[in-house]
N, C-alpha and C. Protein backbone atom coordinates (compact mmCIF):
# COMPACT_ATOMS: atom_id res chain seq x y z
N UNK A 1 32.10 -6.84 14.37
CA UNK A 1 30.88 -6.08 14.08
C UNK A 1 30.11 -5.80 15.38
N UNK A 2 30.25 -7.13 16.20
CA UNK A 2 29.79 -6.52 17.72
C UNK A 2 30.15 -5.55 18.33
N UNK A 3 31.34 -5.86 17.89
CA UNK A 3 31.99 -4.47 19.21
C UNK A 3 31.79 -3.22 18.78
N UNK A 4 31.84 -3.05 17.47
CA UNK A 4 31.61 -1.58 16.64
C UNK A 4 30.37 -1.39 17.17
N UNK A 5 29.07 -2.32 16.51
CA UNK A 5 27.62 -1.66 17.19
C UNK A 5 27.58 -1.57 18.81
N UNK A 6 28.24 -1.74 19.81
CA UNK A 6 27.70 -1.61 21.01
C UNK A 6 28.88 -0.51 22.00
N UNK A 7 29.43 0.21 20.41
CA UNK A 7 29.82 1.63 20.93
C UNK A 7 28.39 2.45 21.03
N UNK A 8 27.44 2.42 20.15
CA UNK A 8 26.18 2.90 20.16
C UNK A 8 25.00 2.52 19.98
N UNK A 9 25.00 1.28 20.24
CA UNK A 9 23.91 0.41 20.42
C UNK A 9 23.36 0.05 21.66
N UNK A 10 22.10 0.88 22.39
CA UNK A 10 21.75 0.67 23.70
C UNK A 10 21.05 -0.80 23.52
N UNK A 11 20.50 -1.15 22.98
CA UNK A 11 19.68 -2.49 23.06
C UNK A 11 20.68 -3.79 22.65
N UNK A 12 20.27 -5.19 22.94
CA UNK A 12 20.74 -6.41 22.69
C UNK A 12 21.69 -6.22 21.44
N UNK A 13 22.61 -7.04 21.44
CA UNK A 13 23.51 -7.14 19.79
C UNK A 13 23.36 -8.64 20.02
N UNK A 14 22.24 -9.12 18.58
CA UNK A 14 22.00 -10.73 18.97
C UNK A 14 23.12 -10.85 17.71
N UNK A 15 23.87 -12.17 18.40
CA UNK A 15 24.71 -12.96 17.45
C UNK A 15 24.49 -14.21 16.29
N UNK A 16 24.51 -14.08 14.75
CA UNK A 16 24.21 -15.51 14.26
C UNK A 16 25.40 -15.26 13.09
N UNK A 17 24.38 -16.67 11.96
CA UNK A 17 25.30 -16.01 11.22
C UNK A 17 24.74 -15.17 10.25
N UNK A 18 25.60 -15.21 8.93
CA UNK A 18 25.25 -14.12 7.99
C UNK A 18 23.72 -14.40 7.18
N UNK A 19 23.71 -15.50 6.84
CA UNK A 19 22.71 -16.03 6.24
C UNK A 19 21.13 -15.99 6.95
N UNK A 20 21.24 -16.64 8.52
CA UNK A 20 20.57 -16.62 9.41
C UNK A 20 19.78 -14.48 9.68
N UNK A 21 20.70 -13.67 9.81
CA UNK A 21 20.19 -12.53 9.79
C UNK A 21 19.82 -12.37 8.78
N UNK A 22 20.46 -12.37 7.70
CA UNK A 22 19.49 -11.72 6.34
C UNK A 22 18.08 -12.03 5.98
N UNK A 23 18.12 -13.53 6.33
CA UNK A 23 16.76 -13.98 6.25
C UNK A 23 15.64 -13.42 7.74
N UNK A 24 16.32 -13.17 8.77
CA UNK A 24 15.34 -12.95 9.65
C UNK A 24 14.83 -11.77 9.10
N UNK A 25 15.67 -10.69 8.13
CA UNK A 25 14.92 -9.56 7.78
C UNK A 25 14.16 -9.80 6.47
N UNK A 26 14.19 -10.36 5.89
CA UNK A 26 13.17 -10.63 4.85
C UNK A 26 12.51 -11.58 5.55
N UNK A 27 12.34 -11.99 6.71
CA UNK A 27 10.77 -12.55 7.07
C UNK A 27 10.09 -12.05 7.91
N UNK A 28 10.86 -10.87 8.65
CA UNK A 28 10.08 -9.91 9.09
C UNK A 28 8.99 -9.52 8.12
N UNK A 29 9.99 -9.12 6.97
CA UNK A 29 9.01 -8.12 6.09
C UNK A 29 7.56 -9.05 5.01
N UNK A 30 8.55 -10.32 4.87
CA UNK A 30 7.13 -10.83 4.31
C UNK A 30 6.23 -11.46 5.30
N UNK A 31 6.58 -11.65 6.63
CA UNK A 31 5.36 -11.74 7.59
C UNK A 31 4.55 -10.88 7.51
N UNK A 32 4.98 -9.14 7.18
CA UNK A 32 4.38 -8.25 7.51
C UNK A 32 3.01 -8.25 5.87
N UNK A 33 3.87 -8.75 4.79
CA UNK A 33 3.28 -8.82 3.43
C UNK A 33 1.95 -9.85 3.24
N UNK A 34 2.24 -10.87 3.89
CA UNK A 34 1.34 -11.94 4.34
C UNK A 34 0.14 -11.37 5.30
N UNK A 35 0.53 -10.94 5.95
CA UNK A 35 -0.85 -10.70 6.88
C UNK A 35 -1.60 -9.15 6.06
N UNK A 36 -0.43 -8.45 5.62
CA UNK A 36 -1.56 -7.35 4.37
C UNK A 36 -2.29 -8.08 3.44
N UNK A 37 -1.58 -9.08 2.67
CA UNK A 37 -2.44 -9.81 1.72
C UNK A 37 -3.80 -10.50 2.46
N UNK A 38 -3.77 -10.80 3.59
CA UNK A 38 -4.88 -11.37 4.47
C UNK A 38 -5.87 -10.37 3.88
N UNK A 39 -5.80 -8.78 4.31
CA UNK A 39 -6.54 -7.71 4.86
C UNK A 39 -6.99 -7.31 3.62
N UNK A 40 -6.44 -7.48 2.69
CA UNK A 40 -6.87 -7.28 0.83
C UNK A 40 -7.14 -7.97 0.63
N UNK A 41 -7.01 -8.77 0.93
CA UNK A 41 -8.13 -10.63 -0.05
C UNK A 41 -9.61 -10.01 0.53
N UNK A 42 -9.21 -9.99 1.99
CA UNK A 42 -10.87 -9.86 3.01
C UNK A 42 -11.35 -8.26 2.16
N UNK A 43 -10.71 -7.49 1.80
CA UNK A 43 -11.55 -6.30 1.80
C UNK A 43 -11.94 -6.42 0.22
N UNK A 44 -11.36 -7.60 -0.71
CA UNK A 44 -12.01 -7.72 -2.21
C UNK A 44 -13.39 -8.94 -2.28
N UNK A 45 -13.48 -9.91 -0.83
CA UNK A 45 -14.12 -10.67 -1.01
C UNK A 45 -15.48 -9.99 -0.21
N UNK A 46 -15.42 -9.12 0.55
CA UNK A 46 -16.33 -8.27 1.13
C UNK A 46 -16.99 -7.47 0.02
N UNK A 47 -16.20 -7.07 -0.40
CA UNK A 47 -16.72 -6.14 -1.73
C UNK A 47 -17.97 -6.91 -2.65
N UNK A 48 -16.95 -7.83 -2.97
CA UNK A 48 -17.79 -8.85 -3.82
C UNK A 48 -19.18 -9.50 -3.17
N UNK A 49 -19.07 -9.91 -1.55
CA UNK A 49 -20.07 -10.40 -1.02
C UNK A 49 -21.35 -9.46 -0.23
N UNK A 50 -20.70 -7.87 -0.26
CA UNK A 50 -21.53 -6.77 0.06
C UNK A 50 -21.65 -6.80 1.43
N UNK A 51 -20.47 -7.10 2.18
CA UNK A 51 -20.03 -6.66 3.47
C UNK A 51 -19.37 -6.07 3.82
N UNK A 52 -19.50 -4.67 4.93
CA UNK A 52 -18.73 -3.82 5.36
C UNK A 52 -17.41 -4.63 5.79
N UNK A 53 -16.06 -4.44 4.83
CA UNK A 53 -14.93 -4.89 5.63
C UNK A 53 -14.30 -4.32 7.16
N UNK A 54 -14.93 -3.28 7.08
CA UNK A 54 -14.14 -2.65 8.51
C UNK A 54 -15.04 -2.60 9.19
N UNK A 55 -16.44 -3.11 9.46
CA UNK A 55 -17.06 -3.74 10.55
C UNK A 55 -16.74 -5.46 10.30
N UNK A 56 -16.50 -5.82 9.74
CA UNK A 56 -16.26 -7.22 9.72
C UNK A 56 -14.53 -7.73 10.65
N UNK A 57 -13.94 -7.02 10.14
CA UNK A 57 -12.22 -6.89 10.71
C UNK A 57 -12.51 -6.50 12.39
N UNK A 58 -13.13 -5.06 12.32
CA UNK A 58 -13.46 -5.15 13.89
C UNK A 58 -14.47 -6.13 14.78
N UNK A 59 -15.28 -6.76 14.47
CA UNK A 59 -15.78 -7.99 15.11
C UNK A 59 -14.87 -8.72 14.79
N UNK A 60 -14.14 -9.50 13.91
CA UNK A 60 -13.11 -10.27 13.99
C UNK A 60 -11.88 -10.17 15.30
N UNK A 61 -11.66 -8.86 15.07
CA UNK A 61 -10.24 -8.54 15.84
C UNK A 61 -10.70 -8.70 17.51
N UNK A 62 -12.48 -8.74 17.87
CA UNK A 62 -12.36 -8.58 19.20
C UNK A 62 -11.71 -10.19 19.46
N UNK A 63 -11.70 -11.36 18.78
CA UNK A 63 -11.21 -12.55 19.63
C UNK A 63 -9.78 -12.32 20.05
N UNK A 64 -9.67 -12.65 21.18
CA UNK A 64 -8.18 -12.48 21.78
C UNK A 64 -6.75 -12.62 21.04
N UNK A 65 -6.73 -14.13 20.33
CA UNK A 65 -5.70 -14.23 19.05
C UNK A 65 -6.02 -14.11 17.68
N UNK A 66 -6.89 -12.87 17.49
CA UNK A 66 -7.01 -12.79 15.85
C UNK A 66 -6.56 -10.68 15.50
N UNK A 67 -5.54 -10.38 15.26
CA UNK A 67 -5.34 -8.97 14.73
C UNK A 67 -5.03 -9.18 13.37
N UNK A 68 -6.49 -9.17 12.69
CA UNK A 68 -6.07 -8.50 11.44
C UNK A 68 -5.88 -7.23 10.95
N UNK A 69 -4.92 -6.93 10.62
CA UNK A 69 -4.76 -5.55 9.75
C UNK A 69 -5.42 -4.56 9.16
N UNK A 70 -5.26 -3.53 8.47
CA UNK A 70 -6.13 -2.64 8.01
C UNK A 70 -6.26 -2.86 6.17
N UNK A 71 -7.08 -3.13 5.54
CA UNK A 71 -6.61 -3.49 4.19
C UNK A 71 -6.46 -2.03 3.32
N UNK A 72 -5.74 -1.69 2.43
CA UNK A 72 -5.03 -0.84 1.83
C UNK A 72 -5.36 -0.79 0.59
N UNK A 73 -4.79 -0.14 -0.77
CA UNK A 73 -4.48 0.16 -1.72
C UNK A 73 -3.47 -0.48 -2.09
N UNK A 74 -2.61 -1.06 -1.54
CA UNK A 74 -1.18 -2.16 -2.40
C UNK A 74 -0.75 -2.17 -0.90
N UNK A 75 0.91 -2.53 -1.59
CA UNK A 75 1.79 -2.33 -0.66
C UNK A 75 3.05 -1.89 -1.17
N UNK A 76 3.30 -0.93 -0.29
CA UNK A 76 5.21 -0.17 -1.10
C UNK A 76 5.86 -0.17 -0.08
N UNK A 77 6.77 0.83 -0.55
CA UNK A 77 8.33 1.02 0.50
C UNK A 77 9.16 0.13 -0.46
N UNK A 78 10.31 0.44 0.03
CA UNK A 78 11.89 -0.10 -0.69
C UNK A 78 11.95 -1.65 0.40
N UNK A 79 10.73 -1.86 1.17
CA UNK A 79 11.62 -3.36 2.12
C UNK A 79 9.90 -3.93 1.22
N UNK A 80 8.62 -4.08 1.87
CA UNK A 80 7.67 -4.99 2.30
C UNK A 80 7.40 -5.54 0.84
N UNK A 81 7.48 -4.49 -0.30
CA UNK A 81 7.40 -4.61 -1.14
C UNK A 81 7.89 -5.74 -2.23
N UNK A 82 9.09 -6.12 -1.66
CA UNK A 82 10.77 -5.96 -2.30
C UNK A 82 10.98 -7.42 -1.90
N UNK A 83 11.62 -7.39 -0.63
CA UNK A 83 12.10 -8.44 0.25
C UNK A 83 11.52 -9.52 0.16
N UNK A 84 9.99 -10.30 0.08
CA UNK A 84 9.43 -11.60 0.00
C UNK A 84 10.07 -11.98 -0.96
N UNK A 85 10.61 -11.08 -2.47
CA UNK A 85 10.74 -11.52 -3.60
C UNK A 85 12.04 -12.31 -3.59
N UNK A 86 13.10 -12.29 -2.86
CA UNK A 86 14.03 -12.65 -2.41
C UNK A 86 13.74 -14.13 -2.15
N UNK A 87 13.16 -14.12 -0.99
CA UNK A 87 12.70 -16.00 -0.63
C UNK A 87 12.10 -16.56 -1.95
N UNK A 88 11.40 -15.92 -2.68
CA UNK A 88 10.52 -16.67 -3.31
C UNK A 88 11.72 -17.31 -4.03
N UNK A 89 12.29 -16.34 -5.10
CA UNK A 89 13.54 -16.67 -5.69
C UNK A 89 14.19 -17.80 -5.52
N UNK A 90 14.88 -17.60 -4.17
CA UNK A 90 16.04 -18.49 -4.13
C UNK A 90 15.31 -20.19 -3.57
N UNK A 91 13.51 -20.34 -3.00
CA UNK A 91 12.82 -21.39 -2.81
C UNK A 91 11.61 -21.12 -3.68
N UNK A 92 11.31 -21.36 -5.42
CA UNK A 92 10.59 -20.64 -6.04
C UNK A 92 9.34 -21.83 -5.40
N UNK A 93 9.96 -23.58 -5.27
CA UNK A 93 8.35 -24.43 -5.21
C UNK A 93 8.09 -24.64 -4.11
N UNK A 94 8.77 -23.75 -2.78
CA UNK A 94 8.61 -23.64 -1.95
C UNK A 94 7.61 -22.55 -1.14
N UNK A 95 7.95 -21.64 -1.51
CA UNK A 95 7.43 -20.37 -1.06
C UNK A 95 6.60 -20.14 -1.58
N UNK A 96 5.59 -21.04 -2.18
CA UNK A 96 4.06 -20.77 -2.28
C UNK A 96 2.64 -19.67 -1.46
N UNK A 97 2.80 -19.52 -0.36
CA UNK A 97 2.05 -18.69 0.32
C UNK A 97 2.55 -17.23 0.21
N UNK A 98 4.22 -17.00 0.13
CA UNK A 98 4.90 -16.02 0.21
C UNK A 98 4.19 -15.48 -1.07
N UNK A 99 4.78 -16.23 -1.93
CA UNK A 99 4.51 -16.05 -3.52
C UNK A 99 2.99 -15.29 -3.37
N UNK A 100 1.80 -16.12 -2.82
CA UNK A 100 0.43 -15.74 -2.87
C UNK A 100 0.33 -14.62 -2.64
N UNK A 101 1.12 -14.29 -1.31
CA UNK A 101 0.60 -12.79 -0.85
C UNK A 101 0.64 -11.63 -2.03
N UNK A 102 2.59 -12.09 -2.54
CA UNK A 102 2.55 -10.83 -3.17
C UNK A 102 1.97 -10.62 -4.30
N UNK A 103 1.55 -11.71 -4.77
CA UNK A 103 0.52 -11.43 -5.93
C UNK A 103 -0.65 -11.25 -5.58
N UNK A 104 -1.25 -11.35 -4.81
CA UNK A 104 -2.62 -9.91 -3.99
C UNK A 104 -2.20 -8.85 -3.68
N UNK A 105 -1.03 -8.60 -3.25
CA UNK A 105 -1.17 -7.50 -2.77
C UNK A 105 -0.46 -6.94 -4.20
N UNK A 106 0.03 -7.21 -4.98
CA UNK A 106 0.29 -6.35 -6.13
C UNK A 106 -1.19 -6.36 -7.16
N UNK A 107 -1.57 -6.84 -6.81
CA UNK A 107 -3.27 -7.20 -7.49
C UNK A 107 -3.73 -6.02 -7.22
N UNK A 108 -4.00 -5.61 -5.95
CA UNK A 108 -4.78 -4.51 -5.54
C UNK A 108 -4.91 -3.35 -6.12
N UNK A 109 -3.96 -2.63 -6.16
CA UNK A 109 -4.18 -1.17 -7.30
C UNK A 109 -5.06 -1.55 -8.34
N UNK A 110 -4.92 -2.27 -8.99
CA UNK A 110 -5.42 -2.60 -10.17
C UNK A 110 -7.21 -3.09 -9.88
N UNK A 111 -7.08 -3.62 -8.86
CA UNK A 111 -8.59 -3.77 -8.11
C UNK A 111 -9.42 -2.31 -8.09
N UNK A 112 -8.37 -1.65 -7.02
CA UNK A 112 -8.98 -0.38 -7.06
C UNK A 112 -8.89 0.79 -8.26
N UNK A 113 -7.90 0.53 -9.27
CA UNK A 113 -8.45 1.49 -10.47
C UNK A 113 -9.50 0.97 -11.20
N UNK A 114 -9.97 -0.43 -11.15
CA UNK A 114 -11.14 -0.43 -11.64
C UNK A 114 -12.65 -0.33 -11.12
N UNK A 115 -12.54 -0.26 -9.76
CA UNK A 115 -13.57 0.18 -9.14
C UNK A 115 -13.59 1.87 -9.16
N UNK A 116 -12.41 2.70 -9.35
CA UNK A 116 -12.74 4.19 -9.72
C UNK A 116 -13.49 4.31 -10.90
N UNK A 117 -12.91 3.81 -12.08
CA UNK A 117 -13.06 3.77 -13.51
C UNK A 117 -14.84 3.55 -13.39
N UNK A 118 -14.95 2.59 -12.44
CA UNK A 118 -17.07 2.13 -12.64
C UNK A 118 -17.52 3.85 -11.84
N UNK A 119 -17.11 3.46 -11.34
CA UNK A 119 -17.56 4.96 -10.55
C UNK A 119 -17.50 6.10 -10.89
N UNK A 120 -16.74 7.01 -12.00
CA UNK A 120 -16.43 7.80 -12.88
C UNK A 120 -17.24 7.32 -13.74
N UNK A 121 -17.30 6.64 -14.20
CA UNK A 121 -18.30 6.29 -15.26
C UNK A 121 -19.62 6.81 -15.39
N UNK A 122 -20.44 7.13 -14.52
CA UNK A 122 -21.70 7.34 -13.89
C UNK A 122 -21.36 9.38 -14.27
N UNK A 123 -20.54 9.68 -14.57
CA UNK A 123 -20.31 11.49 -15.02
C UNK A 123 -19.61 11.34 -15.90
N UNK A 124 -20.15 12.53 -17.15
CA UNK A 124 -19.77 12.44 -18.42
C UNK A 124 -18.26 12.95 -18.42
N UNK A 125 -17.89 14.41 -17.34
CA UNK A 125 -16.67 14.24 -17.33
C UNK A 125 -15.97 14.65 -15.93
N UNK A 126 -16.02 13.48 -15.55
CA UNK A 126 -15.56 13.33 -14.17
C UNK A 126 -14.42 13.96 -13.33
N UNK A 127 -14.28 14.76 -11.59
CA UNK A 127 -13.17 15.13 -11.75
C UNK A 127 -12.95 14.27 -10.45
N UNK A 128 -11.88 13.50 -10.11
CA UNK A 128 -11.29 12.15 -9.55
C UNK A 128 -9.85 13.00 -8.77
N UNK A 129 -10.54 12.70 -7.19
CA UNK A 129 -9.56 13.53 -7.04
C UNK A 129 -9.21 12.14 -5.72
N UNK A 130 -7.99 12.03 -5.96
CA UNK A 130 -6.88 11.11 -5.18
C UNK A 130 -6.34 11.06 -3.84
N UNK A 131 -6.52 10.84 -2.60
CA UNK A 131 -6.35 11.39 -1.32
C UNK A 131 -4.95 10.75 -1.00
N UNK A 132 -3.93 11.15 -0.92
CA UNK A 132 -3.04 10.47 -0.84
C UNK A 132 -2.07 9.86 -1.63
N UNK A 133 -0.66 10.22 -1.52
CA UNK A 133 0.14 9.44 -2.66
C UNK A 133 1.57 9.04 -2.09
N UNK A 134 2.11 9.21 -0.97
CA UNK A 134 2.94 8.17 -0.49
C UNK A 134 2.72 7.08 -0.18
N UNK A 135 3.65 6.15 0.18
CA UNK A 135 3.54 4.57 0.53
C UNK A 135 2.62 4.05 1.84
N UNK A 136 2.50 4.86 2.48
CA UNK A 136 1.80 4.87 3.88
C UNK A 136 1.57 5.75 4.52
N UNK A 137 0.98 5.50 5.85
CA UNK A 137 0.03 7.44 6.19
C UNK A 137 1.31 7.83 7.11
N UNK A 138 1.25 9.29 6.79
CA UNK A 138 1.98 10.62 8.03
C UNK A 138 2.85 10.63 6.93
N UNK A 139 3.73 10.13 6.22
CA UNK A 139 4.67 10.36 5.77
C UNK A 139 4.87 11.26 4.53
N UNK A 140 6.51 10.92 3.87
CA UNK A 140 6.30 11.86 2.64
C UNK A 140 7.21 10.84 1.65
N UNK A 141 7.24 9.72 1.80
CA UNK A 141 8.12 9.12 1.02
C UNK A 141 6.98 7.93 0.05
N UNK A 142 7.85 8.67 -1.44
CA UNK A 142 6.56 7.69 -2.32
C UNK A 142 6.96 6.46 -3.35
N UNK A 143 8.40 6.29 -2.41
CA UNK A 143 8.90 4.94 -3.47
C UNK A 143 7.93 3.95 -3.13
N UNK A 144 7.99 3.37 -4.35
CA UNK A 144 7.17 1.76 -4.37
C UNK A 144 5.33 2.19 -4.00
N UNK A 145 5.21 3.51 -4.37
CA UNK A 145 3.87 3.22 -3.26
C UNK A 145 2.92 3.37 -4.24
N UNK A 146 1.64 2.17 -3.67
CA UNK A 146 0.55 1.76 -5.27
C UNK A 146 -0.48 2.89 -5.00
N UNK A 147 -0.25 3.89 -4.32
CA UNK A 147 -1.23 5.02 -4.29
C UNK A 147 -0.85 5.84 -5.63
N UNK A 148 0.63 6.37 -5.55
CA UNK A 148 1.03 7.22 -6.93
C UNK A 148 0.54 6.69 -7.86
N UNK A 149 1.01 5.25 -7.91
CA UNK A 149 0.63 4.43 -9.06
C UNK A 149 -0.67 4.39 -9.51
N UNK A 150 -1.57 4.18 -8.74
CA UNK A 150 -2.86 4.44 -8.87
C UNK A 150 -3.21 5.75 -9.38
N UNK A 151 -2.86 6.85 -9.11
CA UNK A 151 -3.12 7.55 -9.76
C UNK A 151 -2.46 8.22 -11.01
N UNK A 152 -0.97 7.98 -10.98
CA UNK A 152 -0.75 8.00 -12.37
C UNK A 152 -1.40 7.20 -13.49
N UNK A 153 -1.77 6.22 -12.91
CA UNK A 153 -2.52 5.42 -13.83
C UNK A 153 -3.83 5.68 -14.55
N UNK A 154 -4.30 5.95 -13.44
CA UNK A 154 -6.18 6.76 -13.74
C UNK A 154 -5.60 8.28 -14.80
N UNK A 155 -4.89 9.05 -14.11
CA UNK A 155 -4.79 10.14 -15.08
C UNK A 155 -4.14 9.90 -16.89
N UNK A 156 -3.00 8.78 -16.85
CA UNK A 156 -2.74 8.39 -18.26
C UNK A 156 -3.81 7.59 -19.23
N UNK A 157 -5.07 6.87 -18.31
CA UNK A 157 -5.82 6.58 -19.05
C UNK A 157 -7.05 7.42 -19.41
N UNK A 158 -7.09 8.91 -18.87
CA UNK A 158 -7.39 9.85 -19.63
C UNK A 158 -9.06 9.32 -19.56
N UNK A 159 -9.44 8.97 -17.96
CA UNK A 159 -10.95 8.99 -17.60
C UNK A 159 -11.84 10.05 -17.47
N UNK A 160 -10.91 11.56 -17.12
CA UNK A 160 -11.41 12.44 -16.41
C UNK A 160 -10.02 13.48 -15.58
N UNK A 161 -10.15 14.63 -15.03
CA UNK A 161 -9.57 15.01 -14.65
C UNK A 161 -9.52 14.92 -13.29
N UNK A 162 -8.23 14.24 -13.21
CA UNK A 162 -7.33 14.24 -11.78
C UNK A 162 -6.89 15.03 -10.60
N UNK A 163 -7.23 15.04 -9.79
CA UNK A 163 -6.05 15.71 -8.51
C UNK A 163 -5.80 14.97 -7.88
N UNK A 164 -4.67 15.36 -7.30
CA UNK A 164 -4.05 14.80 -6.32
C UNK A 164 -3.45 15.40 -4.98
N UNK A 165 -3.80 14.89 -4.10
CA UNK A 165 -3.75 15.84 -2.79
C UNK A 165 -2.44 14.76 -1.73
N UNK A 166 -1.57 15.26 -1.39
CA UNK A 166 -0.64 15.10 -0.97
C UNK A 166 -0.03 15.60 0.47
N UNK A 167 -0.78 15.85 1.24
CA UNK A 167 -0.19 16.90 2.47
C UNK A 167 0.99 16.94 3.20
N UNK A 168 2.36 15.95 2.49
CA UNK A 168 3.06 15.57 3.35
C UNK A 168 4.29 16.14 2.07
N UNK A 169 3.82 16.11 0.90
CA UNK A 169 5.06 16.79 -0.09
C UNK A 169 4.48 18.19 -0.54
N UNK A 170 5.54 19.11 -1.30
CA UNK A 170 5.61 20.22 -1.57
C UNK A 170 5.50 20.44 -2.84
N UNK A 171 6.47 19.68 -3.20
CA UNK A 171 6.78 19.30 -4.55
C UNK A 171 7.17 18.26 -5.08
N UNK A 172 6.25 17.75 -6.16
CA UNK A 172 6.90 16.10 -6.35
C UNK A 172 7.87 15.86 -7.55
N UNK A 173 8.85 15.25 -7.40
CA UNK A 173 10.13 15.04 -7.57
C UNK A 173 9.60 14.35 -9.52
N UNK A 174 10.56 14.60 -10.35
CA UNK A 174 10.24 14.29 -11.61
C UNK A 174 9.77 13.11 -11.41
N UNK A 175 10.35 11.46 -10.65
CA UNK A 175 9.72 10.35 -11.25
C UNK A 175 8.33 10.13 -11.03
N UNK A 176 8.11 10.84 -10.23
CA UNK A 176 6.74 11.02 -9.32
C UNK A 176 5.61 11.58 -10.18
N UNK A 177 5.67 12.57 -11.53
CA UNK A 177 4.96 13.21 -12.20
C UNK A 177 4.02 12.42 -12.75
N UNK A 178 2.93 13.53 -13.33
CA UNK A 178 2.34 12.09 -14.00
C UNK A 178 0.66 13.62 -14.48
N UNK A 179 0.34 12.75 -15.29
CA UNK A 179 -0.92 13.95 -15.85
C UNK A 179 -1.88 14.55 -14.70
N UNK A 180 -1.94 14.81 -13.89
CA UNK A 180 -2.36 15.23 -12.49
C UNK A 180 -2.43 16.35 -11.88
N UNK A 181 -2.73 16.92 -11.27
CA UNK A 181 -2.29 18.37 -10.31
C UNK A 181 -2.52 17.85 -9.09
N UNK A 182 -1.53 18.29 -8.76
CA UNK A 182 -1.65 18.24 -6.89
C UNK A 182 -2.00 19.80 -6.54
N UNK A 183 -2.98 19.46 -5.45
CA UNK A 183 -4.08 20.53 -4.96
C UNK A 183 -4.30 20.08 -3.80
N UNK A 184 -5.10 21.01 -2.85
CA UNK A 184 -5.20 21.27 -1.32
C UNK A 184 -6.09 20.63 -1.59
N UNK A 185 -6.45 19.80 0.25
CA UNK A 185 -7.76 19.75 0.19
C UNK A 185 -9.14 19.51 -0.18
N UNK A 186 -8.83 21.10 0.52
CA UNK A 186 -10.53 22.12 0.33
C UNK A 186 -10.17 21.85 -1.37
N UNK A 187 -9.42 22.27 -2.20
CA UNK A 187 -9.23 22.43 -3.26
C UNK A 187 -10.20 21.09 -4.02
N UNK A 188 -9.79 19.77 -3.59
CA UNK A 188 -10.22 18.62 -4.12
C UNK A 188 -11.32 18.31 -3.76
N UNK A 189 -11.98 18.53 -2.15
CA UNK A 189 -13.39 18.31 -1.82
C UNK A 189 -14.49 19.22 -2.69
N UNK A 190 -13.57 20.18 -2.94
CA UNK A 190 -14.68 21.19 -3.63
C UNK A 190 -15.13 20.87 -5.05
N UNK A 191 -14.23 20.36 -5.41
CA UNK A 191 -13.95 20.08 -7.18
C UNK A 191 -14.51 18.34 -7.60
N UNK A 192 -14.01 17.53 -6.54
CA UNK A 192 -14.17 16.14 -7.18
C UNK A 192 -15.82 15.96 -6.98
N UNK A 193 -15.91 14.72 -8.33
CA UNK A 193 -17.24 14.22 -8.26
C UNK A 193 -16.77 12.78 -7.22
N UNK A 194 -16.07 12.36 -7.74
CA UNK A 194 -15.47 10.86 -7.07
C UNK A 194 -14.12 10.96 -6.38
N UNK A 195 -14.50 10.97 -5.06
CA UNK A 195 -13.10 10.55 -3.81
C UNK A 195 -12.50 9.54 -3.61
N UNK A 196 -11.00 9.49 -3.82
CA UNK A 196 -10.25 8.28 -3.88
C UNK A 196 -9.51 8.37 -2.60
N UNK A 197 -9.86 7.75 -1.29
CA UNK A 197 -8.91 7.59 0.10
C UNK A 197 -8.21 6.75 -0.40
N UNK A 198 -7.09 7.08 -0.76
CA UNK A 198 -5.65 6.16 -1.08
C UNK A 198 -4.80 6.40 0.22
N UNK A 199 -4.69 7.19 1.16
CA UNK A 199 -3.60 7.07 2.09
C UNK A 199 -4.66 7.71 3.32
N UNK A 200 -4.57 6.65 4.49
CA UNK A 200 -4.79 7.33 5.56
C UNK A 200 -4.38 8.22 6.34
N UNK A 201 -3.77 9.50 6.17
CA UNK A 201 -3.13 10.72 6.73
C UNK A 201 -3.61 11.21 7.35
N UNK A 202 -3.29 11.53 8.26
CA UNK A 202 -4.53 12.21 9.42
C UNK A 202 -5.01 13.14 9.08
């Protein structure tokens, strides 16, 4: 397998064994799940305690060894999502912290559809328009991602009318559908009573 990758492999080909790599990639990814769950615990306990989380994260982050993350709407993709679930599995009374994360960070959508739902509430018939619906910003890929979810969700529970603004797809693929319109923009700033930043896209 070495020799095959370093027909086209400019960087290191590190050697272990099979077991040893698989796991280094599922702890990449739940390292990466763990420190999101950090950034969502902090941005639900801020909420609750009526502190700006993203002035709080940036005074945090100036100490030399502290980078916390940006806190989000969930977490997706086919790996960050996915992969902790693996360790937990095969060490279920072990992997306690692993375990923790991903149950915050699958918590979250559900955090944030009910903070839309209070907020819609306040207009008799609200129009809720969704900023974002892939897994993460720039992109166009929306497996696993708790933004769609989030808003398929708000639109099946039939709060108000939905958009959904997407700048990175054209057209969204059947599993992706959901009671909604995807609309520009200008289209959604003009129309919504309540703005949902679900994806940071530039």
């Amino acid at each position: 397998a070495r020799d095959f990758y370093k027909i086209f492999v400019k960087g290191e080909c590190i050697l272990t064994d099979a077991r040893t790599a698989e796991m280094a990639k599922l702890t990449e990814n739940t390292f990466r799940d763990i420190n999101i769950a950090f950034a969502n615990e902090l941005s639900m306990i801020c909420d609750e305690q009526g502190i700006n989380v993203w002035e709080l994260i940036a005074l945090a982050n100036r100490h030399p060894r502290v980078n916390i993350l940006q806190p989000g709407c969930g977490v997706g993709g086919h790996c960050i999502a996915v992969d902790p679930w693996f360790i937990v599995d095969k060490s279920p009374k072990l992997a306690r912290l692993t375990r923790t994360a991903r149950e915050v960070n699958d918590s979250k959508p559900h955090y944030v559809i009910d903070k839309v739902k209070a907020a819609a509430s306040r207009y008799k018939n609200p129009v809720i328009a969704c900023l974002g619906l892939a897994f993460k910003p720039d992109i166009d890929d929306l497996r696993e991602s708790p933004a769609l979810e989030i808003t398929k969700h708000l639109a099946a529970d039939n709060i108000g009318t939905i958009l959904a603004v997407e700048p990175n797809v054209k057209k969204l693929p059947k599993k992706a559908l959901g009671n909604f319109t995807l609309v520009s923009l200008d289209e959604a700033l003009s129309q919504a009573d309540v703005l949902v930043v679900l994806v940071k896209h530039k």
